[in-house]
Protein backbone atom coordinates (compact mmCIF):
# COMPACT_ATOMS: atom_id res chain seq x y z
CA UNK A 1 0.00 0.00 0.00
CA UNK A 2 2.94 2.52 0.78
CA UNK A 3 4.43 4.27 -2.31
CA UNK A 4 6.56 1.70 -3.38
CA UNK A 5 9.43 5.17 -4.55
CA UNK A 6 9.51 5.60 -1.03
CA UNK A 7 10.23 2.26 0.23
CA UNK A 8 13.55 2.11 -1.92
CA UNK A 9 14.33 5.55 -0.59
CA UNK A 10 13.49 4.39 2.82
CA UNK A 11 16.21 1.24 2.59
CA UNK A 12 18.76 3.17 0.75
CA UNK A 13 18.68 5.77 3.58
CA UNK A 14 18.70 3.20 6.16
CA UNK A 15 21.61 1.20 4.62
CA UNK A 16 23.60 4.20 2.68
CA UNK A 17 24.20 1.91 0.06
CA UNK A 18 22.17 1.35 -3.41
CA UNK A 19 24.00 -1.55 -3.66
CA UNK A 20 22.71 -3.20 -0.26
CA UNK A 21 19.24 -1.51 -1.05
CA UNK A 22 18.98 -3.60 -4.04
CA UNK A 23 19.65 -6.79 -2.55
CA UNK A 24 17.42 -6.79 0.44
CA UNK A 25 14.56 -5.55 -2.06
CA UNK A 26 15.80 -7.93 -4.71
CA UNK A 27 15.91 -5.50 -7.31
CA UNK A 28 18.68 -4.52 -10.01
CA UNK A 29 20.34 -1.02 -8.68
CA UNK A 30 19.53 0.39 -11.70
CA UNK A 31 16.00 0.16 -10.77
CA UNK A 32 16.79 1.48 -7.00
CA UNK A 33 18.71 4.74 -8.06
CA UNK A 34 15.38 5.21 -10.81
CA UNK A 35 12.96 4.65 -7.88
CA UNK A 36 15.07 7.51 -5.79
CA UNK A 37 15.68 9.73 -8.82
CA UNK A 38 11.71 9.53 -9.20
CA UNK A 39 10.85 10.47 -5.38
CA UNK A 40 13.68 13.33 -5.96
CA UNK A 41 12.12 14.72 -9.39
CA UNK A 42 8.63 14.95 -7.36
CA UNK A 43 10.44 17.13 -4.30
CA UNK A 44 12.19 18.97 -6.91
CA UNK A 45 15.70 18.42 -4.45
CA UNK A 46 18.50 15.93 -3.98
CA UNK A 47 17.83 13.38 -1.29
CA UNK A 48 21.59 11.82 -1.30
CA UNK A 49 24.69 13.45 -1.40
CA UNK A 50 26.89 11.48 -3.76
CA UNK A 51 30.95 11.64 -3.18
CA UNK A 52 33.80 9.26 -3.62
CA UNK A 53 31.31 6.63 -4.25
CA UNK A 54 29.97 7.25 -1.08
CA UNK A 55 26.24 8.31 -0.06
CA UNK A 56 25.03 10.49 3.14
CA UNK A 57 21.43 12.12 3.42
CA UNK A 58 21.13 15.86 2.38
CA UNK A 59 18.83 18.31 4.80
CA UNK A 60 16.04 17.29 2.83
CA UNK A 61 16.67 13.65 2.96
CA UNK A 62 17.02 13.28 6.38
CA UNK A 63 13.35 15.02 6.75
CA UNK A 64 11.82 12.82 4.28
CA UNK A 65 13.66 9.44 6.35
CA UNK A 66 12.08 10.90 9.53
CA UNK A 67 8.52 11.06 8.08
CA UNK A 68 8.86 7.96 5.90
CA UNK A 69 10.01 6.18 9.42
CA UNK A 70 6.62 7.22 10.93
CA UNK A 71 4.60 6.22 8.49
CA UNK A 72 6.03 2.73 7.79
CA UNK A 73 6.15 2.42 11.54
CA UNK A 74 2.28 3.78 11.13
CA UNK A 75 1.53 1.09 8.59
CA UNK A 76 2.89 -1.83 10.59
CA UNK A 77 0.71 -0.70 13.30
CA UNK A 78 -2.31 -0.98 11.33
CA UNK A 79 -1.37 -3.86 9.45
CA UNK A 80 -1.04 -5.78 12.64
CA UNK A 81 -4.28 -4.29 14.17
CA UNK A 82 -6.33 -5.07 11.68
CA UNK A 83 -4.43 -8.82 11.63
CA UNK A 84 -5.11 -9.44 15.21
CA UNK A 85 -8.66 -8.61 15.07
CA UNK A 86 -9.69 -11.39 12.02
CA UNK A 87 -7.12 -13.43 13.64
CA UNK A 88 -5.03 -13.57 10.08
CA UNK A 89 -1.59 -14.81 10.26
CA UNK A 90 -0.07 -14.60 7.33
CA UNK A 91 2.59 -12.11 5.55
CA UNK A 92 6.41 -11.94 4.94
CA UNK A 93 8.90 -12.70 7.32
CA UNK A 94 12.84 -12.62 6.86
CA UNK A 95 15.20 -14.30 9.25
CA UNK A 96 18.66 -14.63 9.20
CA UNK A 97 21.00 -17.58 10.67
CA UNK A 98 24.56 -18.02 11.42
CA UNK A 99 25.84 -20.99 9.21
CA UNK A 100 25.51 -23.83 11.94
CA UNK A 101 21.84 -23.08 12.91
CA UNK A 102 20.77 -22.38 9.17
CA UNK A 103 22.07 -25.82 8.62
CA UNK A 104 21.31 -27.95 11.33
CA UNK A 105 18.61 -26.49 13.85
CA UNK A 106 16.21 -24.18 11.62
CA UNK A 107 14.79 -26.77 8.92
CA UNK A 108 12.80 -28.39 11.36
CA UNK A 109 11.81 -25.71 13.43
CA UNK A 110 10.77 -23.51 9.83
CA UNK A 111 9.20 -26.73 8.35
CA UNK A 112 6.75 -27.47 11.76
CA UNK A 113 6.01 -23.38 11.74
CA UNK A 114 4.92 -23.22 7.77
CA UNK A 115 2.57 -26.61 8.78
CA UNK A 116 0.88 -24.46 11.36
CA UNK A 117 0.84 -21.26 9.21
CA UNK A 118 0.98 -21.72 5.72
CA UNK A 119 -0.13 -18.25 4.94
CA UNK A 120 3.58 -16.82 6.33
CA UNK A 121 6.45 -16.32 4.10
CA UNK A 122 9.31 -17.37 5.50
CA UNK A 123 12.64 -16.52 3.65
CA UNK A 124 15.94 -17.15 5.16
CA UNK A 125 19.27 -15.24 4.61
CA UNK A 126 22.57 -17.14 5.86
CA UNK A 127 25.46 -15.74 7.21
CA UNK A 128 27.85 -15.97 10.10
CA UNK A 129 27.04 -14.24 13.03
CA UNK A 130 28.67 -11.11 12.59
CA UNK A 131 26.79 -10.85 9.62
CA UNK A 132 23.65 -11.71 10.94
CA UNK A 133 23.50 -9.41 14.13
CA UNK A 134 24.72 -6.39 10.85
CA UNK A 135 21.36 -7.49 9.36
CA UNK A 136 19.31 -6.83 12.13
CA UNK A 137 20.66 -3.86 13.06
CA UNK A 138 20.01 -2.37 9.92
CA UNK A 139 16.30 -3.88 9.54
CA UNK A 140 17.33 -6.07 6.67
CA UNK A 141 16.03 -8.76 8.52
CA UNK A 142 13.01 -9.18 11.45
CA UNK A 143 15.15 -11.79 13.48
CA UNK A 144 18.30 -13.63 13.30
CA UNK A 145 19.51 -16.42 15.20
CA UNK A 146 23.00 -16.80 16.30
CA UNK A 147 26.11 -18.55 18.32
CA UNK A 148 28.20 -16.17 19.33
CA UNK A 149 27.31 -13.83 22.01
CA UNK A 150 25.84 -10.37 20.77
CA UNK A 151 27.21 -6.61 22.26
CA UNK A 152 24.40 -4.48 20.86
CA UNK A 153 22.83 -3.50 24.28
CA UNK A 154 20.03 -1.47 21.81
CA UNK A 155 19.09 -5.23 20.43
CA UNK A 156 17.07 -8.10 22.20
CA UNK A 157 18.69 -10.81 23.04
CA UNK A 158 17.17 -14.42 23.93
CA UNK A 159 18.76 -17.62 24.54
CA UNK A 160 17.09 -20.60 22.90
CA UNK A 161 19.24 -23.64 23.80
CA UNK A 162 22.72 -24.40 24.77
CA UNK A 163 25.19 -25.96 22.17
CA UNK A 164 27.90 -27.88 23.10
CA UNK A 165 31.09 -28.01 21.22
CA UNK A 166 33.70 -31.22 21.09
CA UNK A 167 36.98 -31.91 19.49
CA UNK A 168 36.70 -33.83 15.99
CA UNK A 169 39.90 -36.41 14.65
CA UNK A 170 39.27 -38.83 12.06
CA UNK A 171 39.29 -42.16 13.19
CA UNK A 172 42.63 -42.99 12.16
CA UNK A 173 44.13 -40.27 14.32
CA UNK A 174 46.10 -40.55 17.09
CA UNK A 175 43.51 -39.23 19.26
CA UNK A 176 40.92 -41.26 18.23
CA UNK A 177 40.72 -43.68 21.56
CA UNK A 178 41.09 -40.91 23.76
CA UNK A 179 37.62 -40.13 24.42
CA UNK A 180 38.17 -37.14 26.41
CA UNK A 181 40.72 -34.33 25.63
CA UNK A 182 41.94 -31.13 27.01
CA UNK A 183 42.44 -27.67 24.66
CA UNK A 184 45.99 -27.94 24.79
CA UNK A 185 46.38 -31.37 23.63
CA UNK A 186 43.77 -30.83 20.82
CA UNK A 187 46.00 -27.73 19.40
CA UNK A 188 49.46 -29.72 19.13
CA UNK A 189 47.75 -30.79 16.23
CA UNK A 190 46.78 -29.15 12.59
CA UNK A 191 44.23 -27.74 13.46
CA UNK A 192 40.93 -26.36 11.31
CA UNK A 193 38.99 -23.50 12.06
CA UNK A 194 36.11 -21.30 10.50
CA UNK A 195 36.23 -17.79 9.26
CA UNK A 196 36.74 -14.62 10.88
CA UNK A 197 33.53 -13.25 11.80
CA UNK A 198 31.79 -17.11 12.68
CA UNK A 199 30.43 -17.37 16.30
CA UNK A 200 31.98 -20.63 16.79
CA UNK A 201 36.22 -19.21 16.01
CA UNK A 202 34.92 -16.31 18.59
CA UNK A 203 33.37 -18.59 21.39
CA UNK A 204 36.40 -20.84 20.81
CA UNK A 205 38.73 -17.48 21.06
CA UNK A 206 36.95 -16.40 24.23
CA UNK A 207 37.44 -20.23 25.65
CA UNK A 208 41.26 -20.00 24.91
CA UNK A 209 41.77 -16.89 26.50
CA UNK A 210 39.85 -17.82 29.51
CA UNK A 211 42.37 -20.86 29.81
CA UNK A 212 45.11 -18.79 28.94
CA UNK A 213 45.45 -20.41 25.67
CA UNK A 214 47.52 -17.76 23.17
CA UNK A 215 46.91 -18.26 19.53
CA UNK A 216 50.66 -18.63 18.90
CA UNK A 217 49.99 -22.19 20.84
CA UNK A 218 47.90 -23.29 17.72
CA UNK A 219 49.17 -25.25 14.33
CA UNK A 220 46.45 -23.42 12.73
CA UNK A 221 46.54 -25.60 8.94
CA UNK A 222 43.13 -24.28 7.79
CA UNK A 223 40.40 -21.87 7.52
CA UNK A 224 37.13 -22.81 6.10
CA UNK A 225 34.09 -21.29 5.80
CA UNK A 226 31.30 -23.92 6.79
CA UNK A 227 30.67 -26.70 9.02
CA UNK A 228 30.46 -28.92 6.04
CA UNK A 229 34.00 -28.23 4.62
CA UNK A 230 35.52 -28.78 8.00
CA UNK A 231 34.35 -31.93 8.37
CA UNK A 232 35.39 -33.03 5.14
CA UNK A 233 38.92 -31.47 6.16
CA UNK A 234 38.62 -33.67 8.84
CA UNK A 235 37.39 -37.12 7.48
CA UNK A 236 40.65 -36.41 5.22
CA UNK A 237 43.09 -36.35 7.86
CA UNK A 238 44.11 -32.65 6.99
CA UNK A 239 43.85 -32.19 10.79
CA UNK A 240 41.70 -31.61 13.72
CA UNK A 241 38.66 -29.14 14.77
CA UNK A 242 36.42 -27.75 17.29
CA UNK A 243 32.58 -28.23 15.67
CA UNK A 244 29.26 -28.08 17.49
CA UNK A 245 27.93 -31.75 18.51
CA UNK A 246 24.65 -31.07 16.42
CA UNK A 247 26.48 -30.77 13.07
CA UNK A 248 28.68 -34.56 13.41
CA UNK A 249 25.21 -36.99 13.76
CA UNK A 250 25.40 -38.39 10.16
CA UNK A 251 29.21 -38.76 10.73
CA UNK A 252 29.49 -40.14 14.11
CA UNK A 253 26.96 -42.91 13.10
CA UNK A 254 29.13 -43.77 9.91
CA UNK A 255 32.32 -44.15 11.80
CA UNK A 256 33.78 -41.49 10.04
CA UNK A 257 34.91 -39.17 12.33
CA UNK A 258 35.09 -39.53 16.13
CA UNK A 259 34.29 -36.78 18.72
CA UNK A 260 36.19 -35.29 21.52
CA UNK A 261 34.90 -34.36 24.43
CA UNK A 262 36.76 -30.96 25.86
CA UNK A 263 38.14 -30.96 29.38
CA UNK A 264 36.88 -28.57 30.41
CA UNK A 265 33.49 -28.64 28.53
CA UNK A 266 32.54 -25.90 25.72
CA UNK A 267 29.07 -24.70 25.48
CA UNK A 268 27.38 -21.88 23.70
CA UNK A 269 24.11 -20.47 23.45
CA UNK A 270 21.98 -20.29 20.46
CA UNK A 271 19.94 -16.98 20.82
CA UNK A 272 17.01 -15.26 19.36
CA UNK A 273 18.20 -11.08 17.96
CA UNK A 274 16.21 -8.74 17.42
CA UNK A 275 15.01 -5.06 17.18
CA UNK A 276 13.31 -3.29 20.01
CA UNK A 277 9.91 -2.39 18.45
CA UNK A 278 7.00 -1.19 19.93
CA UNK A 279 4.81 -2.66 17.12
CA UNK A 280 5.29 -5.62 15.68
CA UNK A 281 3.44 -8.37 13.03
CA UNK A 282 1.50 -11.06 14.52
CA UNK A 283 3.42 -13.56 12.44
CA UNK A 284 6.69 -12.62 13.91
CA UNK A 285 5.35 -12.72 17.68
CA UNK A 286 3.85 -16.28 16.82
CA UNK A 287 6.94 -17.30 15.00
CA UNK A 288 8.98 -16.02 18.07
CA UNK A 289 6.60 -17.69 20.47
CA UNK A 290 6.66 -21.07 18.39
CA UNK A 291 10.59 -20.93 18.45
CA UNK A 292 10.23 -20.77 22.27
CA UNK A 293 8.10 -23.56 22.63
CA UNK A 294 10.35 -25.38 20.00
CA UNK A 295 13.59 -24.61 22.18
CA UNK A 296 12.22 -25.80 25.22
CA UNK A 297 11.43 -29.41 24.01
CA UNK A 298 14.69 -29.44 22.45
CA UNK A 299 17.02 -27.91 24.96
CA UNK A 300 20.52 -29.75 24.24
CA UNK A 301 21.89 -32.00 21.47
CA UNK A 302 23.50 -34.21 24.19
């Protein structure tokens, strides 16, 4: 219902970037900058300063974001009004998920929520958690759900369920009948890690400096971007890795890697982010209240 000109305008403003703009309205940035050029040709001003391939908001822009914030802000409230009072659940939600969860926790928790409301568009964006908690700061998406603890004090923050994480060898390796093993030990090895910017290198980080673990200790052989890859890494012998229990089922059951488990142990939370709004759609309160529920009767892996 809102003019659709002032939407783009809206999420270039918010993101300072026609490039970013375009992608969380999947549109071509041709068609963003002719949407803006259009809402600018009806003011009869410049709404974006353009420099060094750079953006900011001129005087005028920054007006028209303030109103335009009101009366999206406006519209949700309606929307949702009117919703809750013919009980309709339906609409577009977008979540975002660090590269474990996406994987391994939120196809089953997304598949039981579209059986109860089939009327709700769910669309997932996958990231690692840095990534993630960017999103919802900048109202790309309406929730994410990460590992890694998040330091945005202006963002809501709920724990869902507690993770635990275990050393991985291949079964050939010399650790293999150990059963239990201690950081140090673990890192003598090659060792495989994930990305800068995944929740699992920075809960392991945090770990190693709480047991006053340096990074110089490691033989740090690899960095991959995905659960997947490390495993594979692993199943070839390239080395060993820290990995979250949930992710090594299939694996563990075909004998083709062997799990760890750290002295002392390494859990982290999976949590619900989001934005503190005062209004919000009914499908995202019943999608965060069927998370909940779903969290609760599935509280650990082990």
């Amino acid at each position: 219902m809102a003019d659709r000109r002032l939407q783009v305008f809206h999420t270039v403003a918010r993101l300072l970037s026609f490039t970013k703009a375009a992608e969380a309205l999947h549109m071509t940035q041709p068609a963003v900058t002719f949407q803006v050029r259009q809402l600018e040709e009806q003011f009869n001003t410049r709404l974006f300063d353009r420099t060094h391939n750079r953006i900011s908001l001129t005087e005028a822009g920054k007006r028209v974001y303030e109103y335009a914030h009101r009366i999206f802000e406006l519209y949700s409230e309606m929307d949702s009004a009117v919703r809750e009072m013919t009980g309709d659940i339906s609409g577009v939600l977008m979540i975002g998920a660090s590269t474990t969860i996406a994987e391994y926790m939120l196809p089953s928790l997304l598949g039981d929520f579209k059986l109860k409301y089939p009327d709700v568009n769910v669309q997932l964006k996958v990231s690692n958690s840095d990534g993630i908690v960017h999103m919802v700061e900048n109202n790309v998406i309406d929730l994410g759900v990460v590992e890694s603890p998040v330091l945005n004090k202006n963002l809501v923050v709920e724990v869902c369920r507690m993770d635990q994480l275990v050393g991985v060898v291949s079964p050939k390796h010399p650790l293999a009948e150990h059963g239990t093993v201690n950081l140090e030990t673990l890192l003598e090895h090659p060792y495989i890690c994930r990305e800068e910017g995944s929740g699992t290198r920075e809960v392991i980080a945090e770990h190693m400096n709480k047991l006053g673990i340096h990074e110089s200790q490691m033989h740090l052989t690899m960095e991959l971007g995905s659960p997947e890859s490390i495993k594979g890494a692993v199943e070839a012998g390239m080395g060993v890795a820290i990995i979250s229990f949930a992710t090594i089922q299939k694996e563990l059951k075909l004998g083709t890697l062997v799990a760890l488990t750290l002295e002392p142990k390494l859990e982290r939370p999976f949590s619900f982010v989001h934005q503190k709004q005062k209004f919000r759609h009914r499908a995202m309160d019943e999608l965060l209240e069927f998370a909940r529920s779903y969290c609760k009767s599935h509280p650990r892996v082990v």
